[in-house]
N, C-alpha and C. Protein backbone atom coordinates (compact mmCIF):
# COMPACT_ATOMS: atom_id res chain seq x y z
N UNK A 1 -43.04 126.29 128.52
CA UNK A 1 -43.44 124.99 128.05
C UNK A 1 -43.64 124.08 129.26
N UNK A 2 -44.56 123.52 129.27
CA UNK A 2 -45.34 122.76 130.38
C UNK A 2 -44.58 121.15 130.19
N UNK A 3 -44.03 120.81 130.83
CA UNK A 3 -43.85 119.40 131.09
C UNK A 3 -44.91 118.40 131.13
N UNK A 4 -45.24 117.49 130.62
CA UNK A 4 -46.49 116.39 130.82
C UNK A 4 -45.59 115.00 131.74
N UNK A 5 -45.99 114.98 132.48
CA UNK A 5 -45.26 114.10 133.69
C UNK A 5 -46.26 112.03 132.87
N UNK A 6 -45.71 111.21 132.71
CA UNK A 6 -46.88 110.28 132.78
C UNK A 6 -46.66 109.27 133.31
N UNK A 7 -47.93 109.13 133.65
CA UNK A 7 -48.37 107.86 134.96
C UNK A 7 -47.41 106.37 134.73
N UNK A 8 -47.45 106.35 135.54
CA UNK A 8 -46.83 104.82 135.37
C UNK A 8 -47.46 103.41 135.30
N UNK A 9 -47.63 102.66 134.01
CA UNK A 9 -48.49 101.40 133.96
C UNK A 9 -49.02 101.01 134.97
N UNK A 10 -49.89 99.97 135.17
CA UNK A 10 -51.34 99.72 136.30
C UNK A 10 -49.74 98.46 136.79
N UNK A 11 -49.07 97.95 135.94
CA UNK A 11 -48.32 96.79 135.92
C UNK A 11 -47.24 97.35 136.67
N UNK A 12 -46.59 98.34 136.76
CA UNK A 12 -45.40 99.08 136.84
C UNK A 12 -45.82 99.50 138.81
N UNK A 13 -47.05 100.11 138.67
CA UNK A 13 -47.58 100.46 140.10
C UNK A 13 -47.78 99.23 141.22
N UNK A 14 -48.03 98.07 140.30
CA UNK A 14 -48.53 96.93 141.42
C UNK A 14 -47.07 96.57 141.90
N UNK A 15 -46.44 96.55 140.78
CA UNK A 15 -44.50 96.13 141.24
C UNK A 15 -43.91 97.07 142.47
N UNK A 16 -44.21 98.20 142.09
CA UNK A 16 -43.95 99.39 143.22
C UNK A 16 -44.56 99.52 144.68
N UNK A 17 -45.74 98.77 144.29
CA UNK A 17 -46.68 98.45 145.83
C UNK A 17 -45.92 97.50 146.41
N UNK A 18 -45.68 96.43 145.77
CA UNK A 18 -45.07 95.17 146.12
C UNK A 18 -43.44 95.28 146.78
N UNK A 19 -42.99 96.23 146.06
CA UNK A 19 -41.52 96.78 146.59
C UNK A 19 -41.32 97.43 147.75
N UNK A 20 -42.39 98.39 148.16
CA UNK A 20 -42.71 99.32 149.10
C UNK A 20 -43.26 98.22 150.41
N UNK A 21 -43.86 97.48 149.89
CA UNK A 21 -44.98 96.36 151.06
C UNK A 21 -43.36 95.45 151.90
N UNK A 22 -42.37 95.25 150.82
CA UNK A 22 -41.79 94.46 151.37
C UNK A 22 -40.45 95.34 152.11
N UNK A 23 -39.50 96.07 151.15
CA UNK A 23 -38.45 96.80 151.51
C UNK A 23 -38.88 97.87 152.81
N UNK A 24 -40.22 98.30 152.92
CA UNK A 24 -40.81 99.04 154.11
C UNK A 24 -41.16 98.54 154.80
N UNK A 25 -41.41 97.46 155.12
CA UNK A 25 -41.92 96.76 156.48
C UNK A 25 -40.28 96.72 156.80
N UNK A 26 -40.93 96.82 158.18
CA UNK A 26 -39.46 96.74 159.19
C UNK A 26 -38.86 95.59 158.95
N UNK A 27 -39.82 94.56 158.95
CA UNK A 27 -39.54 93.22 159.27
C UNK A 27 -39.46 92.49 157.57
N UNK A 28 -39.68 92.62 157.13
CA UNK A 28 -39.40 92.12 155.74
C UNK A 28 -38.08 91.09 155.11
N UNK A 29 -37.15 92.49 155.27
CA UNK A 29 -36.08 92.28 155.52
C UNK A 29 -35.22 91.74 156.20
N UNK A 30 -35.50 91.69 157.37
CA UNK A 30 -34.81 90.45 158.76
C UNK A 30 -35.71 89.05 157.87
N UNK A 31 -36.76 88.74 157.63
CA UNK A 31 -36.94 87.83 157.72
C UNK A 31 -36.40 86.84 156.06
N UNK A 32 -36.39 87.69 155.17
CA UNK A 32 -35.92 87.24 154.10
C UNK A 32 -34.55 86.44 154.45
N UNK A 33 -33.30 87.61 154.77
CA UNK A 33 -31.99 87.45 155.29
C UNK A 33 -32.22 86.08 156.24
N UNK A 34 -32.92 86.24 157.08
CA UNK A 34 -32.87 84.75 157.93
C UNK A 34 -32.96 83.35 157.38
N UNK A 35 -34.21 83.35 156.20
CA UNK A 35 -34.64 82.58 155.58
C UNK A 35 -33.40 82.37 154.28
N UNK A 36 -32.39 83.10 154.04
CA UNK A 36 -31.23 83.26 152.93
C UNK A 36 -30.09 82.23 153.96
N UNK A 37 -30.08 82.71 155.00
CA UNK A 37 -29.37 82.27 155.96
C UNK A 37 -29.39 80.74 156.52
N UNK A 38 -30.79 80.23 156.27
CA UNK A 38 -30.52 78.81 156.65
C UNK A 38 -31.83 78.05 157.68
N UNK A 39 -32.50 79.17 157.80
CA UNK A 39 -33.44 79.23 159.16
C UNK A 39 -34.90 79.05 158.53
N UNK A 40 -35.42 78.09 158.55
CA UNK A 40 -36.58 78.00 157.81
C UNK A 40 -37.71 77.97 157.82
N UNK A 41 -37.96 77.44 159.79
CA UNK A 41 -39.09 77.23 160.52
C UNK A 41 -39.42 78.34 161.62
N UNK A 42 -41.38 78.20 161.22
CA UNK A 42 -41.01 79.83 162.09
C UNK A 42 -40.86 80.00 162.93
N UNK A 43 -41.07 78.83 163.77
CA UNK A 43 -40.40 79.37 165.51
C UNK A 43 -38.67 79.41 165.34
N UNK A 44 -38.00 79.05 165.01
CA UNK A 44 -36.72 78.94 164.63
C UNK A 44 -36.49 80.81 164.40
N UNK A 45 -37.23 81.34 163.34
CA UNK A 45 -37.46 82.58 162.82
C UNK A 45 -37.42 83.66 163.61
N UNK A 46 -38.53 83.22 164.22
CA UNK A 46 -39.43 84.39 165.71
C UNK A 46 -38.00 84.28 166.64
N UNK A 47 -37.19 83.37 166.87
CA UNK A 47 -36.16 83.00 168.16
C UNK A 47 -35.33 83.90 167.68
N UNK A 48 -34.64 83.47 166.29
CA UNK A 48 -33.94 84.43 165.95
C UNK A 48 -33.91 85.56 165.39
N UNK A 49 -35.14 86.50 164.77
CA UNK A 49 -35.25 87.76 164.99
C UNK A 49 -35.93 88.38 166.13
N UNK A 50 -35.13 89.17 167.04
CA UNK A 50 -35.20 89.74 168.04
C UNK A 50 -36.91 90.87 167.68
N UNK A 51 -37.25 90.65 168.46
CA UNK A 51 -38.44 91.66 168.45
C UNK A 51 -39.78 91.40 168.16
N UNK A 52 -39.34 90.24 166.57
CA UNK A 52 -40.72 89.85 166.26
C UNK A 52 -41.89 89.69 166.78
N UNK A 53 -43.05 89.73 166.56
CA UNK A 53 -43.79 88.88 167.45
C UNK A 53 -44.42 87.69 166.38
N UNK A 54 -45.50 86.83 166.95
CA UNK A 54 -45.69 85.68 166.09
C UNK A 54 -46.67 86.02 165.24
N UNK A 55 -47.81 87.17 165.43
CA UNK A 55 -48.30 87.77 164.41
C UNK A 55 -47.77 88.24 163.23
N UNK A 56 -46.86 89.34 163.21
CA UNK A 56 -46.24 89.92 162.44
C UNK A 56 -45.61 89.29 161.79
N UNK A 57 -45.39 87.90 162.14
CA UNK A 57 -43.96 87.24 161.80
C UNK A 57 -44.85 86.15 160.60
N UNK A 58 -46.27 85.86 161.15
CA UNK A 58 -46.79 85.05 160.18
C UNK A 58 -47.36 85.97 158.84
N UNK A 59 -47.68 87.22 159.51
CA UNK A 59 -48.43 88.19 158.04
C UNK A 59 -47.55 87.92 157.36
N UNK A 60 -45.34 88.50 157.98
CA UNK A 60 -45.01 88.40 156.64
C UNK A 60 -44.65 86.96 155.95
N UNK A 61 -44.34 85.97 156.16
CA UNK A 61 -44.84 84.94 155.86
C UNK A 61 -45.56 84.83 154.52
N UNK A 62 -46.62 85.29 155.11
CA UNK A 62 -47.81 84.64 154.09
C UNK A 62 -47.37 85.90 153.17
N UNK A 63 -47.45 87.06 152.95
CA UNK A 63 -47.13 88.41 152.36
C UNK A 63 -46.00 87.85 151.19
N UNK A 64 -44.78 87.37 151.77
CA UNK A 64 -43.57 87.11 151.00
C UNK A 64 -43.55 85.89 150.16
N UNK A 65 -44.60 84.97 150.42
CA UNK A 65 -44.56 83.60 149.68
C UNK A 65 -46.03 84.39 148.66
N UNK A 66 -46.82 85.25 149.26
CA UNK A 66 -47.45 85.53 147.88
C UNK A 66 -47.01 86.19 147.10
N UNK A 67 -45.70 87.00 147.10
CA UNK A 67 -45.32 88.25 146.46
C UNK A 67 -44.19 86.60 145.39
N UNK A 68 -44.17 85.68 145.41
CA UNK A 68 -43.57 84.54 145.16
C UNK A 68 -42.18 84.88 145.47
N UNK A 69 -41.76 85.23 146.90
CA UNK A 69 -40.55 85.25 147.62
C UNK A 69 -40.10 84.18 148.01
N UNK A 70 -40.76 83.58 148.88
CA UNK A 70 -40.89 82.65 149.61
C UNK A 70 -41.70 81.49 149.34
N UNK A 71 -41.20 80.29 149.23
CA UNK A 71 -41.86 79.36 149.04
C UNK A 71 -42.15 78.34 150.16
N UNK A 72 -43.15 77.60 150.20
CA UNK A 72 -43.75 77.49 152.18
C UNK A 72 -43.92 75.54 151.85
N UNK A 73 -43.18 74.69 152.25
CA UNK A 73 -44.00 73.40 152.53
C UNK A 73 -44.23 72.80 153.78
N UNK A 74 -45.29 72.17 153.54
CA UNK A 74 -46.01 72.06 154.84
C UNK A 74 -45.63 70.17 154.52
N UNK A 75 -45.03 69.46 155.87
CA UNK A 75 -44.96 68.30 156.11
C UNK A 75 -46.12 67.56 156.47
N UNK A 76 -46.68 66.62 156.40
CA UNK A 76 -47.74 65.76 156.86
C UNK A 76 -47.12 64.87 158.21
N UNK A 77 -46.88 65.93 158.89
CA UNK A 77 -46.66 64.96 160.24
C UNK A 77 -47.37 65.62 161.32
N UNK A 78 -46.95 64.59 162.60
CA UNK A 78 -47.27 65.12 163.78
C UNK A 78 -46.76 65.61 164.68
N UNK A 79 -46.55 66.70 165.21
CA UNK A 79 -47.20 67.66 164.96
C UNK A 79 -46.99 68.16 163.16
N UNK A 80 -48.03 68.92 162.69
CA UNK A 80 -47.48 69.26 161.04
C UNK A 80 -46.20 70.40 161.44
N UNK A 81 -45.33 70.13 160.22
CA UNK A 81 -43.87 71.06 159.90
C UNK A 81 -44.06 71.84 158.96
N UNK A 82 -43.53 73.13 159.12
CA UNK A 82 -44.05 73.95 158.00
C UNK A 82 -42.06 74.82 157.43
N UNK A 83 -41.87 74.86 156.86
CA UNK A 83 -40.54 75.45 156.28
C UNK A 83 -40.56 76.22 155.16
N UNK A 84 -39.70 77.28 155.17
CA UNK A 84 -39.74 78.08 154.32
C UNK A 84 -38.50 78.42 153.13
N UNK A 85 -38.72 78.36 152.51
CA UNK A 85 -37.19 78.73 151.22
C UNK A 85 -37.55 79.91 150.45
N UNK A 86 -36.47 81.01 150.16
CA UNK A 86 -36.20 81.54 149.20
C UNK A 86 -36.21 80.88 147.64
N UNK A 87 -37.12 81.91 147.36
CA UNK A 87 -37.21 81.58 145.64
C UNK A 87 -36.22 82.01 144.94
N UNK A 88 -36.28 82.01 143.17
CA UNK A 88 -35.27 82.62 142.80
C UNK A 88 -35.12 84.11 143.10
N UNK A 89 -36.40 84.62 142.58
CA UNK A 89 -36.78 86.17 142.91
C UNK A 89 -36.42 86.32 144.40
N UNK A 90 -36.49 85.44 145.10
CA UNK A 90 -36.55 86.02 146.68
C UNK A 90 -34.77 85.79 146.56
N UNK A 91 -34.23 85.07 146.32
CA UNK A 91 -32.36 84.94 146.74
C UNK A 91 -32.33 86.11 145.72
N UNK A 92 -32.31 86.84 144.38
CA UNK A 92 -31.96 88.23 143.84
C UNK A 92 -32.25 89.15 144.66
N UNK A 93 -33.20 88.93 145.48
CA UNK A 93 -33.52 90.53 146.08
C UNK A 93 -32.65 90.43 147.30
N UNK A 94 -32.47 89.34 148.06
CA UNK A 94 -31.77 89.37 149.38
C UNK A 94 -30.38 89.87 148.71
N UNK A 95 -29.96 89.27 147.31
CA UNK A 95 -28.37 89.61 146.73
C UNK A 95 -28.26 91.12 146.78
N UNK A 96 -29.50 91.52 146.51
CA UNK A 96 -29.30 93.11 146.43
C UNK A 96 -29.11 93.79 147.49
N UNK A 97 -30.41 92.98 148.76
CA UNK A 97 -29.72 93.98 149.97
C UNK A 97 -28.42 93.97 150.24
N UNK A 98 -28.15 92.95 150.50
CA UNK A 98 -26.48 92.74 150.65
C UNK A 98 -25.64 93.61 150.02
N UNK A 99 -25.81 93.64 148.66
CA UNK A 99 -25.34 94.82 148.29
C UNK A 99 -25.46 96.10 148.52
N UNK A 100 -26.39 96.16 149.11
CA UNK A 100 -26.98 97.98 149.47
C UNK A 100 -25.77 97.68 151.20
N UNK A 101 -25.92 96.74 151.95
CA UNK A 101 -25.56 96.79 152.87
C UNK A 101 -24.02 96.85 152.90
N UNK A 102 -23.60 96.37 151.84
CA UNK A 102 -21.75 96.52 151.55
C UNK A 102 -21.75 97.84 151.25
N UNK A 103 -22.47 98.77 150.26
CA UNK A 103 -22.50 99.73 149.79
C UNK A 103 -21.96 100.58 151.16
N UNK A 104 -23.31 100.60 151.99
CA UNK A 104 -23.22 101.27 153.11
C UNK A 104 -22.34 101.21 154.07
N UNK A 105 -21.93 99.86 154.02
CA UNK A 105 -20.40 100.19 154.85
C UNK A 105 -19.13 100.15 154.47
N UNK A 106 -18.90 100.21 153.03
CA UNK A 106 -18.03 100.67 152.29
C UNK A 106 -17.85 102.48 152.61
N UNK A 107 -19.22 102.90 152.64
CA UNK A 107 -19.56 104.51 152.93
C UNK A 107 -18.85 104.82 154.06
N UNK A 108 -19.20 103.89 154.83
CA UNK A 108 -18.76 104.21 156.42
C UNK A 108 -17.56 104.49 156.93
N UNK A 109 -16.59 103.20 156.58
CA UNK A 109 -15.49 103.36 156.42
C UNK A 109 -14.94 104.59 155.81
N UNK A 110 -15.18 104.85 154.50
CA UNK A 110 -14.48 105.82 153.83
C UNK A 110 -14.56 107.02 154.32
N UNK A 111 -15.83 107.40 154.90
CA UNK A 111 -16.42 108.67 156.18
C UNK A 111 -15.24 108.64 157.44
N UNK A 112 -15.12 106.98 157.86
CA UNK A 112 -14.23 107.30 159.12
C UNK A 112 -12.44 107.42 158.70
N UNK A 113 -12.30 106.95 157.49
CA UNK A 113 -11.00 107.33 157.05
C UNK A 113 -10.19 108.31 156.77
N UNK A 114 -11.53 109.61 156.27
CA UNK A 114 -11.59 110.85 156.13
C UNK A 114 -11.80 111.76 156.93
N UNK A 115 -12.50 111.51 158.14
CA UNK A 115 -11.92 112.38 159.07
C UNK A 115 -11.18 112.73 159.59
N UNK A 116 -10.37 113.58 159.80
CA UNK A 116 -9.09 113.41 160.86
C UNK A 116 -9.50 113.46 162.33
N UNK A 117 -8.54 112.60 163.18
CA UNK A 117 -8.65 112.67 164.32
C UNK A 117 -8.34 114.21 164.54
N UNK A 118 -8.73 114.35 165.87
CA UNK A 118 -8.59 115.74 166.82
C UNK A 118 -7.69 115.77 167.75
């Protein structure tokens, strides 16, 4: 008996693109956490994630406030100010890494507890 495997909604796939676009970029993730953290402007951003550059740093930017992560206002001054906040959707998903990241060093620990020394 043959299994019929089935596709997953056009709706279901764009969510999965969107998951993949963000949780797979390297940088995704540093920049959410930063922006959870308190840090809102992007040179502020670029200073404090190590590596960035200012390209990458604006794709995701623009990437995360369209995925409605990030929400972006722009000041009417001089020079213009631009700042960034976590949405609701964007503070659930950072809650989750966090959780994946306790997860993982909950793991860790319990790995180094269980070994015996030599």
């Amino acid at each position: 008996m043959q299994k019929t495997i089935k596709k997953p909604s056009p709706r279901l796939r764009s969510t999965y693109k969107k998951l993949e676009d963000v949780v797979g970029c390297k940088w995704s993730v540093s920049v959410l956490q930063a922006i959870g953290a308190g840090i809102a402007r992007p040179g502020a951003l670029e200073r404090h994630i190590d590596g960035i550059s200012t390209k990458v740093l604006s794709e995701r930017l623009r990437k995360l406030t369209q995925y409605e992560l990030l929400s972006k206002q722009v000041f009417a001054e001089s020079p213009p100010r631009t700042e960034y906040r976590l949405t609701e959707k964007g503070r659930k998903l950072v809650d989750i890494i966090d959780q994946i990241r306790n997860l993982d060093a909950h793991s860790e620990a319990a790995e180094r507890n269980a070994t015996p020394d030599r």
